[in-house]
C-alpha atoms as a PDB file:
ATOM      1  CA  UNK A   1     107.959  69.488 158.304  1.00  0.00           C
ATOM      2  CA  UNK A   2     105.587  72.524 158.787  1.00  0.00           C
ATOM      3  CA  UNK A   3     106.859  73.957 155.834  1.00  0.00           C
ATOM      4  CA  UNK A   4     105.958  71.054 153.946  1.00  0.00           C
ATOM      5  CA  UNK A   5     102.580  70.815 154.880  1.00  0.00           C
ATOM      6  CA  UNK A   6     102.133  74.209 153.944  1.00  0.00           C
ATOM      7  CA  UNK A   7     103.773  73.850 150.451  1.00  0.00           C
ATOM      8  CA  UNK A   8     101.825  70.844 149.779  1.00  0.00           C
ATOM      9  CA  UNK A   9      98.324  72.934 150.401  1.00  0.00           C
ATOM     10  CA  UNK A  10      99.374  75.680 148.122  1.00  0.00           C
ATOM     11  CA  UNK A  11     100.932  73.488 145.623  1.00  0.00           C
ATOM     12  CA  UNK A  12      98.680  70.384 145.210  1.00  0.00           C
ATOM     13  CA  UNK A  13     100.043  67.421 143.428  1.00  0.00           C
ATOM     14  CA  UNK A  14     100.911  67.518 140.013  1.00  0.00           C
ATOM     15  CA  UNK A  15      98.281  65.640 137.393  1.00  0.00           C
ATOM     16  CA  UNK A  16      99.490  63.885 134.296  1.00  0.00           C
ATOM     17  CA  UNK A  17     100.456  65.623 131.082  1.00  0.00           C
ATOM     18  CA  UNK A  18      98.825  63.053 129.395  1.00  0.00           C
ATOM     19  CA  UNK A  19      96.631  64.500 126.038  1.00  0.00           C
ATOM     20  CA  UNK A  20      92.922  62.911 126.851  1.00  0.00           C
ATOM     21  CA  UNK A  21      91.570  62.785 123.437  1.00  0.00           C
ATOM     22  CA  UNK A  22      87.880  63.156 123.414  1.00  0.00           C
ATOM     23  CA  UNK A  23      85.468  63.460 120.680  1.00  0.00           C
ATOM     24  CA  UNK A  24      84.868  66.772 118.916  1.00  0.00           C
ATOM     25  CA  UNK A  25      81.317  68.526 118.482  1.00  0.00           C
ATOM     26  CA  UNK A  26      80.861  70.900 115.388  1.00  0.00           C
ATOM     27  CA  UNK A  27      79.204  73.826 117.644  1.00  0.00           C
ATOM     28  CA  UNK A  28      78.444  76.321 114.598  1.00  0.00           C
ATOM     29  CA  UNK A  29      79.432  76.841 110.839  1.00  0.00           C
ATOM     30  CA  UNK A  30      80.484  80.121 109.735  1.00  0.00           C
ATOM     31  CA  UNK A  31      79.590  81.266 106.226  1.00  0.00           C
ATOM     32  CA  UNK A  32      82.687  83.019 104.405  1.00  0.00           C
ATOM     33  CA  UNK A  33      81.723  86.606 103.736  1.00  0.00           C
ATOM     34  CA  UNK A  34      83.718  89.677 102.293  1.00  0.00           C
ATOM     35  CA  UNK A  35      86.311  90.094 104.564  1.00  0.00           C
ATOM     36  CA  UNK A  36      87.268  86.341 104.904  1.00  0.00           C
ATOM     37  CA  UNK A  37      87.515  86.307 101.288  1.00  0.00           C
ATOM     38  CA  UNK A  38      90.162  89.301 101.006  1.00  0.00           C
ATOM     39  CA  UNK A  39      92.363  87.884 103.334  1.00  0.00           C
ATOM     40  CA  UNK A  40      94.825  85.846 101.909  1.00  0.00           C
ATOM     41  CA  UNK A  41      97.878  86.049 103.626  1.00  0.00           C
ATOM     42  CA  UNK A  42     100.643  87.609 101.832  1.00  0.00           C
ATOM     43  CA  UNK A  43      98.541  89.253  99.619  1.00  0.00           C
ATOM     44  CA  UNK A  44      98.112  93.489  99.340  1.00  0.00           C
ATOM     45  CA  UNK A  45      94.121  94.069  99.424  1.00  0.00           C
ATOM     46  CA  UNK A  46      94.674  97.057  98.324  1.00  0.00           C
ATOM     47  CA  UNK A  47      95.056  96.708  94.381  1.00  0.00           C
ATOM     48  CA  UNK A  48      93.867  98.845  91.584  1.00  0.00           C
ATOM     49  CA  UNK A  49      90.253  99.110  90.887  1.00  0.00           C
ATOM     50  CA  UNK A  50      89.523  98.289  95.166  1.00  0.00           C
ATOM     51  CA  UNK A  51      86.696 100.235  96.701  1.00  0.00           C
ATOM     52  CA  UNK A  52      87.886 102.324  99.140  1.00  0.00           C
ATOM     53  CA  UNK A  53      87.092 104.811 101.714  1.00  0.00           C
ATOM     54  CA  UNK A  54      89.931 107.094 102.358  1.00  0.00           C
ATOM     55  CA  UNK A  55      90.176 109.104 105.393  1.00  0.00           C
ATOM     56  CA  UNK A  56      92.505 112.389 105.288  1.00  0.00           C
ATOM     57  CA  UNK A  57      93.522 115.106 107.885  1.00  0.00           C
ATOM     58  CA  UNK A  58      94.818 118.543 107.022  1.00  0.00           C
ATOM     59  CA  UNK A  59      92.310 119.006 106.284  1.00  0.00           C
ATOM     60  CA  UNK A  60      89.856 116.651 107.376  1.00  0.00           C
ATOM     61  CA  UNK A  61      88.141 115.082 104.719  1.00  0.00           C
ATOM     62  CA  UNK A  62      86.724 111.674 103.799  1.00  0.00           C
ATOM     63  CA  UNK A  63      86.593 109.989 100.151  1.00  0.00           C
ATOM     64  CA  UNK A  64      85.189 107.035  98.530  1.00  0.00           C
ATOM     65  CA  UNK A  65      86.030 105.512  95.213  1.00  0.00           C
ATOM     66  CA  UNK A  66      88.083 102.855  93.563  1.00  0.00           C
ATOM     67  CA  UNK A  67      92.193 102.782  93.982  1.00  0.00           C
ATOM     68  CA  UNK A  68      93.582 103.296  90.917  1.00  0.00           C
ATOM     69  CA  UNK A  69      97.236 102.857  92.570  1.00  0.00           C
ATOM     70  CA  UNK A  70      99.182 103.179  95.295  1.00  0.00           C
ATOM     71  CA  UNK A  71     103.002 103.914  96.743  1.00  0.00           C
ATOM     72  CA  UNK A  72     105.314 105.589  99.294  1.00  0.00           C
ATOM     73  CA  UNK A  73     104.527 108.877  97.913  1.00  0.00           C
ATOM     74  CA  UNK A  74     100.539 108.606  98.243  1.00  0.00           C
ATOM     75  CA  UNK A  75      97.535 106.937  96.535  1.00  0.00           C
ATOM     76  CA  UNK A  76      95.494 108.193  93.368  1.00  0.00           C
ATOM     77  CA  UNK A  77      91.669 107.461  93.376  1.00  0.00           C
ATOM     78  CA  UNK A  78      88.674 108.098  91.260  1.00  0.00           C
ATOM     79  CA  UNK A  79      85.944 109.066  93.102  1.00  0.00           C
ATOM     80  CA  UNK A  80      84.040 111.354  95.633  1.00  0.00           C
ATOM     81  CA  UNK A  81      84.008 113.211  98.661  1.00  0.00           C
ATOM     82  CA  UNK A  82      81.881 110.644 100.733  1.00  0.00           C
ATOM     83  CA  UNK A  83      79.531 113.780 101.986  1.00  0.00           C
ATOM     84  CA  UNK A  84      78.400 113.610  98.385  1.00  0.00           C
ATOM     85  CA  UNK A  85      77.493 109.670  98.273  1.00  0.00           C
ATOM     86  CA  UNK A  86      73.431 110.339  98.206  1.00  0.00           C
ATOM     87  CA  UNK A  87      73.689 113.181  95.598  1.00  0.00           C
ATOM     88  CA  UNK A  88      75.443 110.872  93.438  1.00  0.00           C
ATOM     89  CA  UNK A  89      73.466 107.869  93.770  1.00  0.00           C
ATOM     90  CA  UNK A  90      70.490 110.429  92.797  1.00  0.00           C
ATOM     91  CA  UNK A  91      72.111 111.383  89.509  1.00  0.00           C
ATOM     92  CA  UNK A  92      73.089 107.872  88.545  1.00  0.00           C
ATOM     93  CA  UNK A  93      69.551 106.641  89.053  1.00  0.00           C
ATOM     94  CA  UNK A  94      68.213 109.885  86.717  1.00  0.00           C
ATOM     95  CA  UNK A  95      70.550 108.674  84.037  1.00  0.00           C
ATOM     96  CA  UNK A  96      72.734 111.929  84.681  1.00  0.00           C
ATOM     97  CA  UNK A  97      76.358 112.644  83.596  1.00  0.00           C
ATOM     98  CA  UNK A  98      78.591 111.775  86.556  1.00  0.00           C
ATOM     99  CA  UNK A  99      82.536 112.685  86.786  1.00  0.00           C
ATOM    100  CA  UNK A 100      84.078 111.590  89.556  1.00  0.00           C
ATOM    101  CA  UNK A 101      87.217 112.996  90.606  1.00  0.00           C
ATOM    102  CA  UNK A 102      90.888 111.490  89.891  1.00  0.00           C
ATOM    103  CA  UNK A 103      92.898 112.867  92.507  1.00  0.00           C
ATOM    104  CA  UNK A 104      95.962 112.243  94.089  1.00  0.00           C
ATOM    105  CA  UNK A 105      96.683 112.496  98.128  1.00  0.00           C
ATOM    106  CA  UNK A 106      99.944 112.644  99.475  1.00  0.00           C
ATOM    107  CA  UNK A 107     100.918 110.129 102.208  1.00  0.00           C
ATOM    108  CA  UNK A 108     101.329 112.555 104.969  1.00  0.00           C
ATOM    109  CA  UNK A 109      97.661 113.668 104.394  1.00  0.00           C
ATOM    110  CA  UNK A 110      96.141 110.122 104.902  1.00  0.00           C
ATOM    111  CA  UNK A 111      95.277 108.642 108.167  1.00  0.00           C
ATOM    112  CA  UNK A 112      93.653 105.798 107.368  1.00  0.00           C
ATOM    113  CA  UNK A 113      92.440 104.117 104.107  1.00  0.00           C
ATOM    114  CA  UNK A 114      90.001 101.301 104.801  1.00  0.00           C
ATOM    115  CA  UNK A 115      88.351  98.493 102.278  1.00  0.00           C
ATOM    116  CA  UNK A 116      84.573  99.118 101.874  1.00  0.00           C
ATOM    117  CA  UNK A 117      83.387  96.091 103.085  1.00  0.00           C
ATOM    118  CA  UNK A 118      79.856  94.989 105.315  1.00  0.00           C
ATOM    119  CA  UNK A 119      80.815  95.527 108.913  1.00  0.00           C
ATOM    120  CA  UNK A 120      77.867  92.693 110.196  1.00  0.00           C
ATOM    121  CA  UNK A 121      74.629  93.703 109.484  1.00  0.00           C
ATOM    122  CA  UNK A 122      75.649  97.673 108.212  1.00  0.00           C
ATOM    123  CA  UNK A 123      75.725  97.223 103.865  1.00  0.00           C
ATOM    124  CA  UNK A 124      79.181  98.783 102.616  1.00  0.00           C
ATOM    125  CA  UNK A 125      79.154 101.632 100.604  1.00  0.00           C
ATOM    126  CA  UNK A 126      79.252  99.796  96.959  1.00  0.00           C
ATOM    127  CA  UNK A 127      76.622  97.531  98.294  1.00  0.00           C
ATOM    128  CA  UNK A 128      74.783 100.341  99.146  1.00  0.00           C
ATOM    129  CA  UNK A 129      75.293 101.590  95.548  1.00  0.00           C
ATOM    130  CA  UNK A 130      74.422  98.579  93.995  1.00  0.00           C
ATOM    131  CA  UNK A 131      71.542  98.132  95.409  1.00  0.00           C
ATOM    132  CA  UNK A 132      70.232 101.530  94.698  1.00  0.00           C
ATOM    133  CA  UNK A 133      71.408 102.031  91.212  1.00  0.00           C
ATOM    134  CA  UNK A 134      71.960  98.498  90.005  1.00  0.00           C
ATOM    135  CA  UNK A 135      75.822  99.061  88.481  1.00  0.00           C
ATOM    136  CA  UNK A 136      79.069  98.110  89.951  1.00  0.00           C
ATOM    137  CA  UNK A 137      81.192 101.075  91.860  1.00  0.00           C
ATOM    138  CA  UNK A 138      84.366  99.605  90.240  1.00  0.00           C
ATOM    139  CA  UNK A 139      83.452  99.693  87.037  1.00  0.00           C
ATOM    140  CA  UNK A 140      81.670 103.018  87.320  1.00  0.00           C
ATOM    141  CA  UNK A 141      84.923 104.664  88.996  1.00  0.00           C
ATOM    142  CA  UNK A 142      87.372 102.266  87.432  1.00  0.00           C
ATOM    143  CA  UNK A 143      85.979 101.334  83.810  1.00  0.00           C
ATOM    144  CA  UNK A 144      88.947 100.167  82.440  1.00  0.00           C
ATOM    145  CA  UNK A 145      90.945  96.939  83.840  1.00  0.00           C
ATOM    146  CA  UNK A 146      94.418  97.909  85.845  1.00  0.00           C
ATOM    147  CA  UNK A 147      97.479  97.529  83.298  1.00  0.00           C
ATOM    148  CA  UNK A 148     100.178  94.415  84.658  1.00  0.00           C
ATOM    149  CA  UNK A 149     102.922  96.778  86.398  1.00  0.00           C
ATOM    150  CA  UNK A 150     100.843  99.884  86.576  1.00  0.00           C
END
C-alpha cells in the first residue's frame, strides 16, 4: 500500500485526451520576402541566370555573379571576384566597359555556393548593385535568357 501512495504522488492522475478547441488570435502577419519566395519545394533555386555568391577553397577565394549552369562536375558563372564588388560598381556608374569573368570551378574546389539574398536588415549584393547603379546584376552578368535544356 506504501508503494502505492508513493506511485500515486509521482504519477498524478491522468487528465482527458479530450482536444479543447478554443478560439484562435492572429498574433502577427509576416510579409513574404526573398527567401520565402524561392522556396518552393521541389524546386532547384539554383537555375541559370541566379545571383550567386560562390565560396571556394584551394585556394580560398570568394565570387559573385549569375549561374550560368550547373552539374556533378562543377558550376560555370559570369562574374567577379567579390573583393572587386566596389571597383566594379565604380566603373558601371562612370559608364565604363565592364567584362566579367566566365569561369568554370570544379566541384571539389567549392565549399559552399549560397543565393544572394537580404539576410534581415543587411541589402544582398544585387540589391546593393541596384541601388547604386540602377541595372539588374542578371542581366548585366547574364544578358541573354538560359536556353530550355542548357
Amino acid at each position: 500500500m506504501a508503494a502505492n501512495r508513493i506511485l500515486s504522488n509521482v504519477f498524478p492522475r491522468r487528465r482527458s485526451c479530450k482536444v479543447r478547441h478554443s478560439p484562435a488570435t492572429i498574433v502577427s502577419v509576416k510579409n513574404v520576402d526573398e527567401r520565402d519566395a524561392l522556396a518552393v519545394p521541389g524546386k532547384n533555386p539554383f537555375q541559370p541566370r541566379t545571383m550567386v555568391v560562390l565560396t571556394l577553397g584551394n585556394p580560398r577565394e570568394k565570387f559573385w555573379g549569375a549561374m550560368l549552369s550547373l552539374g556533378p562536375e562543377g558550376v560555370c558563372l559570369c562574374g567577379i571576384e567579390l573583393a572587386s564588388f566596389e571597383d566594379l560598381v565604380s566603373m558601371v556608374k562612370e559608364d565604363e566597359k565592364v567584362s566579367p569573368g566566365i569561369v568554370f570551378f570544379p566541384t571539389h574546389r567549392m565549399e559552399r555556393m549560397e543565393l544572394d539574398l537580404p539576410d534581415g536588415n543587411i541589402s544582398s549584393l544585387s540589391q546593393r548593385f541596384a541601388a547604386k547603379t540602377g541595372l539588374d546584376p542578371a542581366d548585366v552578368f547574364a544578358p541573354y535568357p538560359a536556353k530550355e535544356g542548357g
